[in-house]
C-alpha atoms as a PDB file:
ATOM      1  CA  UNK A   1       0.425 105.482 226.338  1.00  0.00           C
ATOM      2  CA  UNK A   2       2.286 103.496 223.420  1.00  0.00           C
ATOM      3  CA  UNK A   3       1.319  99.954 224.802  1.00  0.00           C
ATOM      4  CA  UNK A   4      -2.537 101.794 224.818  1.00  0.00           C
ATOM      5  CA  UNK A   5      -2.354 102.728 221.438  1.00  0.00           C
ATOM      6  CA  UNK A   6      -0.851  99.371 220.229  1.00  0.00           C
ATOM      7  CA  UNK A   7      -3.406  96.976 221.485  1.00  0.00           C
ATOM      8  CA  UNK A   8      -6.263  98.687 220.126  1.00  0.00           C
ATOM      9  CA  UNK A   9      -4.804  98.654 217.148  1.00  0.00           C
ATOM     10  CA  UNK A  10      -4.042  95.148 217.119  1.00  0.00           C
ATOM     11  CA  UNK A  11      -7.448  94.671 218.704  1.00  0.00           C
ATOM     12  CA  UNK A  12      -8.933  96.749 215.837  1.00  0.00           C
ATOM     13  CA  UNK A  13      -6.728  94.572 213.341  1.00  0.00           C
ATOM     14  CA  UNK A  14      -8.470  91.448 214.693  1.00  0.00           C
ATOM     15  CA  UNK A  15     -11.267  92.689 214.571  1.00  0.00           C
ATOM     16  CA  UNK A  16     -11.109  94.071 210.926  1.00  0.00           C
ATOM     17  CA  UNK A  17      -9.922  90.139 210.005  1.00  0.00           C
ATOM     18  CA  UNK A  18     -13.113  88.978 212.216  1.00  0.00           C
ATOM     19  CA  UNK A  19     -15.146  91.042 210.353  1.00  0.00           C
ATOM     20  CA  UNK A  20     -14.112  90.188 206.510  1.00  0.00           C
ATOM     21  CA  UNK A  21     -13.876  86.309 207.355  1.00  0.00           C
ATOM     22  CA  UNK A  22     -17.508  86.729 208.665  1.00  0.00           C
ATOM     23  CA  UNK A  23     -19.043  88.650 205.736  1.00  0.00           C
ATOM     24  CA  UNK A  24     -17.073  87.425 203.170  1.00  0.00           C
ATOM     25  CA  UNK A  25     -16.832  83.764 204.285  1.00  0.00           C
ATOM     26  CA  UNK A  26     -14.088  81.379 202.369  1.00  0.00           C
ATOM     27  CA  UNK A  27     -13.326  81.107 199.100  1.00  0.00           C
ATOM     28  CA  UNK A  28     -13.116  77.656 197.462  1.00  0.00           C
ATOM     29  CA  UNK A  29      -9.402  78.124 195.487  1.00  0.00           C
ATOM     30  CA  UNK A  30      -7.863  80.811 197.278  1.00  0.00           C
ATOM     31  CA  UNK A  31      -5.107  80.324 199.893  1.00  0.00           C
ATOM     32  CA  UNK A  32      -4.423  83.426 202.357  1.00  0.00           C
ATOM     33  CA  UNK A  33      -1.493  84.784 201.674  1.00  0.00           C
ATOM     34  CA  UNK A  34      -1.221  83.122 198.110  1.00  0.00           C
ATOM     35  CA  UNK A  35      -3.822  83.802 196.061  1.00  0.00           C
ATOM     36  CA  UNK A  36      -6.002  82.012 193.367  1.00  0.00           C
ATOM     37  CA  UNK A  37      -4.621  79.120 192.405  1.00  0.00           C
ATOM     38  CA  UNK A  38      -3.584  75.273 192.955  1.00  0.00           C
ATOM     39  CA  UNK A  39      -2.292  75.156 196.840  1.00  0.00           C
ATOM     40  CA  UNK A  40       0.442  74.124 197.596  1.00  0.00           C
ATOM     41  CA  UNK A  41       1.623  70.156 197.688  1.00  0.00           C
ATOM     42  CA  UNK A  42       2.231  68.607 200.911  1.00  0.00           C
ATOM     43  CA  UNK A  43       5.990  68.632 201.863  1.00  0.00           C
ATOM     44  CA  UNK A  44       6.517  65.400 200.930  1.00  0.00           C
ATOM     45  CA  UNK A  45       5.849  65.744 197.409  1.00  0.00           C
ATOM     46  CA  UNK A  46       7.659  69.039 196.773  1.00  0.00           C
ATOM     47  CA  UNK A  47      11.039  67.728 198.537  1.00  0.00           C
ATOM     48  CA  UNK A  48      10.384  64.723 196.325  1.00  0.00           C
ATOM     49  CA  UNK A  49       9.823  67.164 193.071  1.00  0.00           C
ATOM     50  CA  UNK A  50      12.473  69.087 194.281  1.00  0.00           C
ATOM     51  CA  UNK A  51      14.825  65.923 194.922  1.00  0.00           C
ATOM     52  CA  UNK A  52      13.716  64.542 191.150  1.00  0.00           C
ATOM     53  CA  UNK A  53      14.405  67.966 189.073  1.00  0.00           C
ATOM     54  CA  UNK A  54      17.709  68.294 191.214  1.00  0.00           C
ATOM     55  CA  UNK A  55      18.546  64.736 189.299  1.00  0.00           C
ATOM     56  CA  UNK A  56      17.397  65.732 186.040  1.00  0.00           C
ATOM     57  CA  UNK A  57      19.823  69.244 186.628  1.00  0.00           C
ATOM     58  CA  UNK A  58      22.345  67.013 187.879  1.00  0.00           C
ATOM     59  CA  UNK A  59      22.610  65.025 184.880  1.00  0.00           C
ATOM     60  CA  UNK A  60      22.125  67.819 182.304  1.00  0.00           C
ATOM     61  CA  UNK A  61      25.017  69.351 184.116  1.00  0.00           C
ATOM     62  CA  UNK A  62      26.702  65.933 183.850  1.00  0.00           C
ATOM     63  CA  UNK A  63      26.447  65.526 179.939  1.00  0.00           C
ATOM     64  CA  UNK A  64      27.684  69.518 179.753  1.00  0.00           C
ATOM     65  CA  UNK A  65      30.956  68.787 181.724  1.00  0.00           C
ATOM     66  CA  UNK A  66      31.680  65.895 179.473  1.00  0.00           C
ATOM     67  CA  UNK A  67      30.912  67.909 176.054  1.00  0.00           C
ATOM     68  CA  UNK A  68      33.042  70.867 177.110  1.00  0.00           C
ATOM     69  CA  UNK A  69      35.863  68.190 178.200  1.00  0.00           C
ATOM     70  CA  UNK A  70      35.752  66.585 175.036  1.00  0.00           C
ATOM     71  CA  UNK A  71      35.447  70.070 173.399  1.00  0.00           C
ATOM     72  CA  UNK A  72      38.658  70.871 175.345  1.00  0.00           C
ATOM     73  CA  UNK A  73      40.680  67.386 174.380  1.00  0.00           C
ATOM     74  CA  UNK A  74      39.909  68.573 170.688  1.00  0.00           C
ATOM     75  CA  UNK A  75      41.037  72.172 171.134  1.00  0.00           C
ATOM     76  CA  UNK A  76      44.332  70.989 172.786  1.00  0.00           C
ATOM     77  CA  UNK A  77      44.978  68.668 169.959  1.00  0.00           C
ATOM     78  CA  UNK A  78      44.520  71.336 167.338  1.00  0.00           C
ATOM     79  CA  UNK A  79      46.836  73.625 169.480  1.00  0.00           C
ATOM     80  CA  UNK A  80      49.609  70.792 169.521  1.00  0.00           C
ATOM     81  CA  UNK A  81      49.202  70.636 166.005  1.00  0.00           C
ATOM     82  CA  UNK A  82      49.591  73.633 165.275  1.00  0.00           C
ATOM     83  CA  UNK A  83      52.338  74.475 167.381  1.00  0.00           C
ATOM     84  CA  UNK A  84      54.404  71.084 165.234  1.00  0.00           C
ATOM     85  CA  UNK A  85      53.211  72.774 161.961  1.00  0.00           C
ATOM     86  CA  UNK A  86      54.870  76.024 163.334  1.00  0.00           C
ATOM     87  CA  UNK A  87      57.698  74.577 164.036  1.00  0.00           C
ATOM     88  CA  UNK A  88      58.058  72.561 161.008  1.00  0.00           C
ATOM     89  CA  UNK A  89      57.758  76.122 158.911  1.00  0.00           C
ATOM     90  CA  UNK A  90      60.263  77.650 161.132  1.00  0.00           C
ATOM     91  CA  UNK A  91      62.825  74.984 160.598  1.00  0.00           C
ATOM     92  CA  UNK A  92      62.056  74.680 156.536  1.00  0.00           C
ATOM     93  CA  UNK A  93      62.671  78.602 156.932  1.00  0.00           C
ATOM     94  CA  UNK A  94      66.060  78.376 158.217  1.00  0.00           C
ATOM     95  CA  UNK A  95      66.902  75.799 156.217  1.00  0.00           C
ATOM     96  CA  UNK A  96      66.457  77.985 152.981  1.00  0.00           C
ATOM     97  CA  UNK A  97      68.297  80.603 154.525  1.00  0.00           C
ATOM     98  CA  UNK A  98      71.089  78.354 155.087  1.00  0.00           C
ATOM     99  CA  UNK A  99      70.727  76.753 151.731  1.00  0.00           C
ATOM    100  CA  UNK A 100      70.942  80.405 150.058  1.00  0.00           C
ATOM    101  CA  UNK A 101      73.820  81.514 152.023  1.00  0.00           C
ATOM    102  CA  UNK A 102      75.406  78.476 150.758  1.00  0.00           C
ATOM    103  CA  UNK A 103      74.485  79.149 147.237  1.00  0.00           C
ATOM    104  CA  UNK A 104      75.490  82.834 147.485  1.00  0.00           C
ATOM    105  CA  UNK A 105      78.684  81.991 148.885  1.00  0.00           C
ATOM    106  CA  UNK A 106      79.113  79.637 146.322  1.00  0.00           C
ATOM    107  CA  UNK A 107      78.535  81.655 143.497  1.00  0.00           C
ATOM    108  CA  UNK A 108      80.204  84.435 144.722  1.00  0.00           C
ATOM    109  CA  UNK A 109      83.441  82.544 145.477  1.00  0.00           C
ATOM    110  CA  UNK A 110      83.860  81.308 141.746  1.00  0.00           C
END
């Protein structure tokens, strides 16, 4: 009884399609399934198009990696810097405090 009921519909389906192609013909512009618009290019030229942006990505992507390394170069030097300018402060720090203790303890001893 299914299998009855599904080919008439698919006959009806067909026959739906049959009828619109017949009255309404083709349209000049219009793909099935895609609308109103340019069609599509052959596969040749899109896997070319495709092939050519991929290169132009590939590049921009290229140029970014070497900006952020550089980017990253300078950030590391500032950070080394830093740290030595750190370091020089902490040791000019304990310095003083070693030169006042010995000033202290100088003055106090006399």
């Amino acid at each position: 009884m299914l299998e009855v009921a599904n080919s008439f519909h698919r006959r009806l389906r067909m026959r739906m399609y049959e009828i619109c192609e017949t009255v309404l013909g083709r349209r000049p512009g219009y793909s099935k399934g895609l609308g109103w618009g340019p069609k599509p290019k052959s596969c040749k030229s899109c896997a070319s198009r495709l092939q050519f942006c991929n290169l132009g990505r590939s590049k921009k992507a290229k140029v970014l990696i070497e900006q952020h390394r550089l980017e990253l170069e300078e950030a590391k030097r500032m950070i080394e810097e830093q740290r030595m300018t750190s370091e020089l402060h902490t040791q000019l720090t304990e310095e003083m405090k070693k030169s006042r203790r010995n000033e202290s303890y100088i003055f106090f001893n006399f």
